[in-house]
N, C-alpha and C. Protein backbone atom coordinates (compact mmCIF):
# COMPACT_ATOMS: atom_id res chain seq x y z
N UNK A 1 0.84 -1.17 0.00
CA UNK A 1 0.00 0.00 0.00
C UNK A 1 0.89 1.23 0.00
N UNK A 2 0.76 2.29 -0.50
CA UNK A 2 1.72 3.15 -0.84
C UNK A 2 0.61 4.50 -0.41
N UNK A 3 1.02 5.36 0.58
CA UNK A 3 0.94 6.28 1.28
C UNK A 3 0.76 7.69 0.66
N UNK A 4 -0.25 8.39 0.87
CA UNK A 4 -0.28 9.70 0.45
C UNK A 4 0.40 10.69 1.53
N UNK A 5 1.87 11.42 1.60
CA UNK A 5 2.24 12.46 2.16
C UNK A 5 1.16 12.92 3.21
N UNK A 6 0.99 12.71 4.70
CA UNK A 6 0.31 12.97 5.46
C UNK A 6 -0.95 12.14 5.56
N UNK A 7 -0.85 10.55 5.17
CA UNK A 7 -2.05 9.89 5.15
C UNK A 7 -2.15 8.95 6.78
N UNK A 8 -1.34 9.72 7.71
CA UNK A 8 -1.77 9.15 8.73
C UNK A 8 -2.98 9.28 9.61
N UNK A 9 -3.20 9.26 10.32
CA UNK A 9 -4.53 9.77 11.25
C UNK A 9 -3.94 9.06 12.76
N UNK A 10 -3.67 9.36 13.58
CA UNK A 10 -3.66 8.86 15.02
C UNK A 10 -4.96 9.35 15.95
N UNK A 11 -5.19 8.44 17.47
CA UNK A 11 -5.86 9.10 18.07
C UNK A 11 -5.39 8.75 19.62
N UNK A 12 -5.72 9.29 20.34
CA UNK A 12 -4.92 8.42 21.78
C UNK A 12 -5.86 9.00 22.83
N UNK A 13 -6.33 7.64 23.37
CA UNK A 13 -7.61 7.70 24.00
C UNK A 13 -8.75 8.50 23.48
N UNK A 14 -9.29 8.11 22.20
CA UNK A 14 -10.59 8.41 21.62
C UNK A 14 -10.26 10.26 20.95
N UNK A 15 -9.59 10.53 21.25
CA UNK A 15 -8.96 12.19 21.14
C UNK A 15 -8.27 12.32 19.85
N UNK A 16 -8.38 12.63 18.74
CA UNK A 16 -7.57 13.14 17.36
C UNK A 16 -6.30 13.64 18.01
N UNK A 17 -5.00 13.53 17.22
CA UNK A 17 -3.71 13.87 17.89
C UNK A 17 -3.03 14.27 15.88
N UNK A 18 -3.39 14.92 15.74
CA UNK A 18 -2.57 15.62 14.18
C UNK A 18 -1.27 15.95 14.07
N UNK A 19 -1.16 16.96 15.15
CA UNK A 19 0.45 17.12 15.94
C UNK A 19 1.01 15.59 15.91
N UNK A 20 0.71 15.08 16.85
CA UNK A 20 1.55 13.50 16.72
C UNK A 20 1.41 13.15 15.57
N UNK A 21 0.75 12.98 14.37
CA UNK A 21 0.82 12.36 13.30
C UNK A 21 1.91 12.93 12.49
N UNK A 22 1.68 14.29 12.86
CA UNK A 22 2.43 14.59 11.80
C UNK A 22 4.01 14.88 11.99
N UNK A 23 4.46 14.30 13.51
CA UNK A 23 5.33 13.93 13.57
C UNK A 23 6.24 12.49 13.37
N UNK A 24 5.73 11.88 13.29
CA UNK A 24 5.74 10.40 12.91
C UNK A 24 6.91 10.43 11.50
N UNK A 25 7.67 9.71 12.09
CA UNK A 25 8.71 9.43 10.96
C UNK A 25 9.01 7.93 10.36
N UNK A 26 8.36 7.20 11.32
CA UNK A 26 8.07 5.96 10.75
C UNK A 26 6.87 5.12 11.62
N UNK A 27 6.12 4.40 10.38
CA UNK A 27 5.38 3.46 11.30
C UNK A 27 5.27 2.05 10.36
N UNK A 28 5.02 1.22 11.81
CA UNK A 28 5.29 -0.35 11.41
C UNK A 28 4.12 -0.99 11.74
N UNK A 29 2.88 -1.57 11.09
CA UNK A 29 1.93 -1.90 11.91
C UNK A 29 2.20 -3.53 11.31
N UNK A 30 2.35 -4.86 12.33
CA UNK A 30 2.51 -6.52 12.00
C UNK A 30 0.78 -7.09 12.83
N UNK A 31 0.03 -7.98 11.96
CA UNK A 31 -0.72 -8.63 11.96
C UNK A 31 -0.67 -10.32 11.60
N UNK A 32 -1.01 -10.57 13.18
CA UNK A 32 0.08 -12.07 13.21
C UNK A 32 -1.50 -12.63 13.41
N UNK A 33 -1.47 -13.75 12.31
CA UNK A 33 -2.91 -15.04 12.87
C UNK A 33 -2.99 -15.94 14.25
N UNK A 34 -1.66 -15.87 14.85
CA UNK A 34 -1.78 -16.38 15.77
C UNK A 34 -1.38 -15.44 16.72
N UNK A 35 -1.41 -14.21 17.00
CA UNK A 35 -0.87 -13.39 18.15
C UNK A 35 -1.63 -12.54 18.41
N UNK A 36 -1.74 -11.28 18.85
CA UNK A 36 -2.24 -9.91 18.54
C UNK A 36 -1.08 -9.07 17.49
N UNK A 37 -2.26 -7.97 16.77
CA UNK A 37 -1.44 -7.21 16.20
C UNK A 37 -0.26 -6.27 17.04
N UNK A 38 0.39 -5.75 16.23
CA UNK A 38 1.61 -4.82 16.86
C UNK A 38 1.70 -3.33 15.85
N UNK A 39 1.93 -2.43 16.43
CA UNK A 39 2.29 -1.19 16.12
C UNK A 39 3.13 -0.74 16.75
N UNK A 40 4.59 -0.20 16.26
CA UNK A 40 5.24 0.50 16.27
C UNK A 40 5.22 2.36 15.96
N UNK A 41 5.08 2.80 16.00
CA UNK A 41 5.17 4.40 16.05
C UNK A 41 7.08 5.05 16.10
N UNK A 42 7.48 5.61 15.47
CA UNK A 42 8.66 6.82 16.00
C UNK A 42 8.49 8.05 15.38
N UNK A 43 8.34 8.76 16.35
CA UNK A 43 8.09 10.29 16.20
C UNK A 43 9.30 11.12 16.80
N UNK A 44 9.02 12.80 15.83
CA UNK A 44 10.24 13.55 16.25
C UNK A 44 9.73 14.11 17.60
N UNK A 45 10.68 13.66 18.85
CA UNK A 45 9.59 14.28 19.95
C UNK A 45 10.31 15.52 20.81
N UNK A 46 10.66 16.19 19.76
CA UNK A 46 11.71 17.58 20.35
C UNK A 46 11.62 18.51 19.79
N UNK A 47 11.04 19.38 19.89
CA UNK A 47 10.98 20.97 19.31
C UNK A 47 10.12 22.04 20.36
N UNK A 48 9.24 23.11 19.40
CA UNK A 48 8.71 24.26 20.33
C UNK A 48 7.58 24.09 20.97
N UNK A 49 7.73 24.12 22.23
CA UNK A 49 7.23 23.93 23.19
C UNK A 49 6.50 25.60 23.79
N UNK A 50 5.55 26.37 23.30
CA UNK A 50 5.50 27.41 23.62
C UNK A 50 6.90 28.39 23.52
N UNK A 51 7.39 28.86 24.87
CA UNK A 51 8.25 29.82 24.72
C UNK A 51 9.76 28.90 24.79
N UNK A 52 9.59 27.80 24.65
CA UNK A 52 11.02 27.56 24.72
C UNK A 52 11.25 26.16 23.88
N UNK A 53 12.45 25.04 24.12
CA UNK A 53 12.07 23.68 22.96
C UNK A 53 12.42 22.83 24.02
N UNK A 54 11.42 22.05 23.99
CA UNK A 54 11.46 21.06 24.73
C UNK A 54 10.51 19.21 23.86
N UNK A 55 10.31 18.56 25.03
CA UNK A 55 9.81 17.18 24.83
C UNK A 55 7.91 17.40 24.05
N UNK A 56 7.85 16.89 23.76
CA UNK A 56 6.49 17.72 22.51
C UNK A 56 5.54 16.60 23.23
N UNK A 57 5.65 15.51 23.54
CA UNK A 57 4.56 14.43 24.03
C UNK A 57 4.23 13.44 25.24
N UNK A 58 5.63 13.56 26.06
CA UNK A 58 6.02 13.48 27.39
C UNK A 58 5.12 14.01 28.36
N UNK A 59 4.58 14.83 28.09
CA UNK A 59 3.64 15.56 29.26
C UNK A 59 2.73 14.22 29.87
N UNK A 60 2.17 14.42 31.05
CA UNK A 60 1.35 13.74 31.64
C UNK A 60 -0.03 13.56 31.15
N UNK A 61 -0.69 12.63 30.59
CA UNK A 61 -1.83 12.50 29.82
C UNK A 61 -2.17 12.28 28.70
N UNK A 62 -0.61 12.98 27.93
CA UNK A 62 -0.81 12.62 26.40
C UNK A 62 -0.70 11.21 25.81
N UNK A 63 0.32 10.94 26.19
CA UNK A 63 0.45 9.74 25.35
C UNK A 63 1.45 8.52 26.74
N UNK A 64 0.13 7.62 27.44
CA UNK A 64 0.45 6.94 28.34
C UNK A 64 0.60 5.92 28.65
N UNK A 65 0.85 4.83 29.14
CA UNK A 65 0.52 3.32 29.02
C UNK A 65 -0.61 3.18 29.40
N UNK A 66 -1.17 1.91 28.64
CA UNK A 66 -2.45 2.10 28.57
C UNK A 66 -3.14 2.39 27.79
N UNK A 67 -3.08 3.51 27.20
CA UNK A 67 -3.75 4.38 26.49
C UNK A 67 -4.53 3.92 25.19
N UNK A 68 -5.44 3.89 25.12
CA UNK A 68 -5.97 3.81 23.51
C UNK A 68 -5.15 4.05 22.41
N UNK A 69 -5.25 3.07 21.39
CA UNK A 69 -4.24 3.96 19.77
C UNK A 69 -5.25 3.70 19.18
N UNK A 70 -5.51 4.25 18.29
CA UNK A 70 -5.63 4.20 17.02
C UNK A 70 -4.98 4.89 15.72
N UNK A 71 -4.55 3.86 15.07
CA UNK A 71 -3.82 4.21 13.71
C UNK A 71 -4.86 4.39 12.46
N UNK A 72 -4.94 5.02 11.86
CA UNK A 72 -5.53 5.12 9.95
C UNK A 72 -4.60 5.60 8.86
N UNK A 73 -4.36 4.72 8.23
CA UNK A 73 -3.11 4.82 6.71
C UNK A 73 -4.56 4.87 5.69
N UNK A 74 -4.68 6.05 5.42
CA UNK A 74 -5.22 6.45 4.07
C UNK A 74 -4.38 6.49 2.87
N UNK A 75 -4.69 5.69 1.82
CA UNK A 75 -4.23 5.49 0.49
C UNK A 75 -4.91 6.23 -0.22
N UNK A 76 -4.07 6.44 -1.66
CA UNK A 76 -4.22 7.41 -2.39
C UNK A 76 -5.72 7.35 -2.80
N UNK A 77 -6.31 6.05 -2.68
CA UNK A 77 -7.55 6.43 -3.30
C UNK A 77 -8.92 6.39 -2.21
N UNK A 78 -8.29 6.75 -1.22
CA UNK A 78 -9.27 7.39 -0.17
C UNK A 78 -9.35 5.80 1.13
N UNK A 79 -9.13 5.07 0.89
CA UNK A 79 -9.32 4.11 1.68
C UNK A 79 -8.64 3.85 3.16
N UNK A 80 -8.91 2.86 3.83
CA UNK A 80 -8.35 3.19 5.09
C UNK A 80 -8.06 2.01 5.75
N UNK A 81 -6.91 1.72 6.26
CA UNK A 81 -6.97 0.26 6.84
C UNK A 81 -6.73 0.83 8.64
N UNK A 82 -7.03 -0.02 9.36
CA UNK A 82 -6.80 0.78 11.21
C UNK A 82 -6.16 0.06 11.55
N UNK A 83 -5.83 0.05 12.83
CA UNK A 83 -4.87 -0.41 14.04
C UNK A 83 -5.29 0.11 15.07
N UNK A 84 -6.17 -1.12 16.39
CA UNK A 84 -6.88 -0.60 17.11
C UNK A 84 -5.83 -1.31 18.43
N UNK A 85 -5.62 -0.47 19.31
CA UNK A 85 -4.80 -1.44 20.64
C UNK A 85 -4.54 -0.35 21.80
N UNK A 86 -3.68 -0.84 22.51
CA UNK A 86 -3.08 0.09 23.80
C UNK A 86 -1.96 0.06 23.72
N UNK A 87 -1.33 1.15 24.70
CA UNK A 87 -0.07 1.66 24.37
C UNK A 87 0.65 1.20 25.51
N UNK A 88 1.56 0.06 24.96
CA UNK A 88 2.19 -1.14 26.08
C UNK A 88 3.58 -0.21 26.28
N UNK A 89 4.63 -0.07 25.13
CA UNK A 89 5.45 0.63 25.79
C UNK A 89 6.09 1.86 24.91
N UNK A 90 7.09 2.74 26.01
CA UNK A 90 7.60 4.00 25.93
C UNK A 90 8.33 3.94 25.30
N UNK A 91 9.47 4.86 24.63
CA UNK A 91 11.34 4.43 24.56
C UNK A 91 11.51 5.80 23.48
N UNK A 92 12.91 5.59 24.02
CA UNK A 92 13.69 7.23 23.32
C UNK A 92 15.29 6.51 22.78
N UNK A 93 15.22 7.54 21.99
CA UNK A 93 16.70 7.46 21.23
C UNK A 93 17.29 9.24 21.47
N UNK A 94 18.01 8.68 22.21
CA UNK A 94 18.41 9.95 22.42
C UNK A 94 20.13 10.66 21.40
N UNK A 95 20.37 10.96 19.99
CA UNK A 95 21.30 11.00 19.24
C UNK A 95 21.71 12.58 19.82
């Protein structure tokens, strides 16, 4: 499936998150017959923060364990496949 420039959609806990989408620099979603699915997410999570630059999604509430995901990859011709789950774990790369 091949991606239209901004064909993501996220949501975290029932809430639209555009900002997070449109930070997203890669995503991996695996659908196993014998497992549960998996989603991966990496986003840029460092820039302006109001008056100064800081952590963009770290805050308390946004994006937590637990949490509801939902993924939508819209293709060029309008269609939509999802990724429905919770948000098992955290992690940083710190370069």
């Amino acid at each position: 499936m091949s991606l239209e420039r901004g064909g993501i959609r996220i949501s975290v806990n029932g809430t639209e998150a555009p900002e997070l989408a449109a930070a997203i620099v890669s995503a991996a979603i695996e659908m196993d017959l014998h497992g549960p699915e998996r989603c991966r997410l990496v986003a840029q999570n460092w820039g302006p923060t109001g008056p100064s630059t800081g952590f963009l999604f770290f805050e308390p509430g946004r994006v937590d364990f637990g949490g509801a995901l939902r993924v939508a990859l819209a293709d060029g011709g309008g269609n939509e496949r999802v990724f429905l789950g919770r948000i098992t774990a955290l992690g940083g790369e710190y370069l």
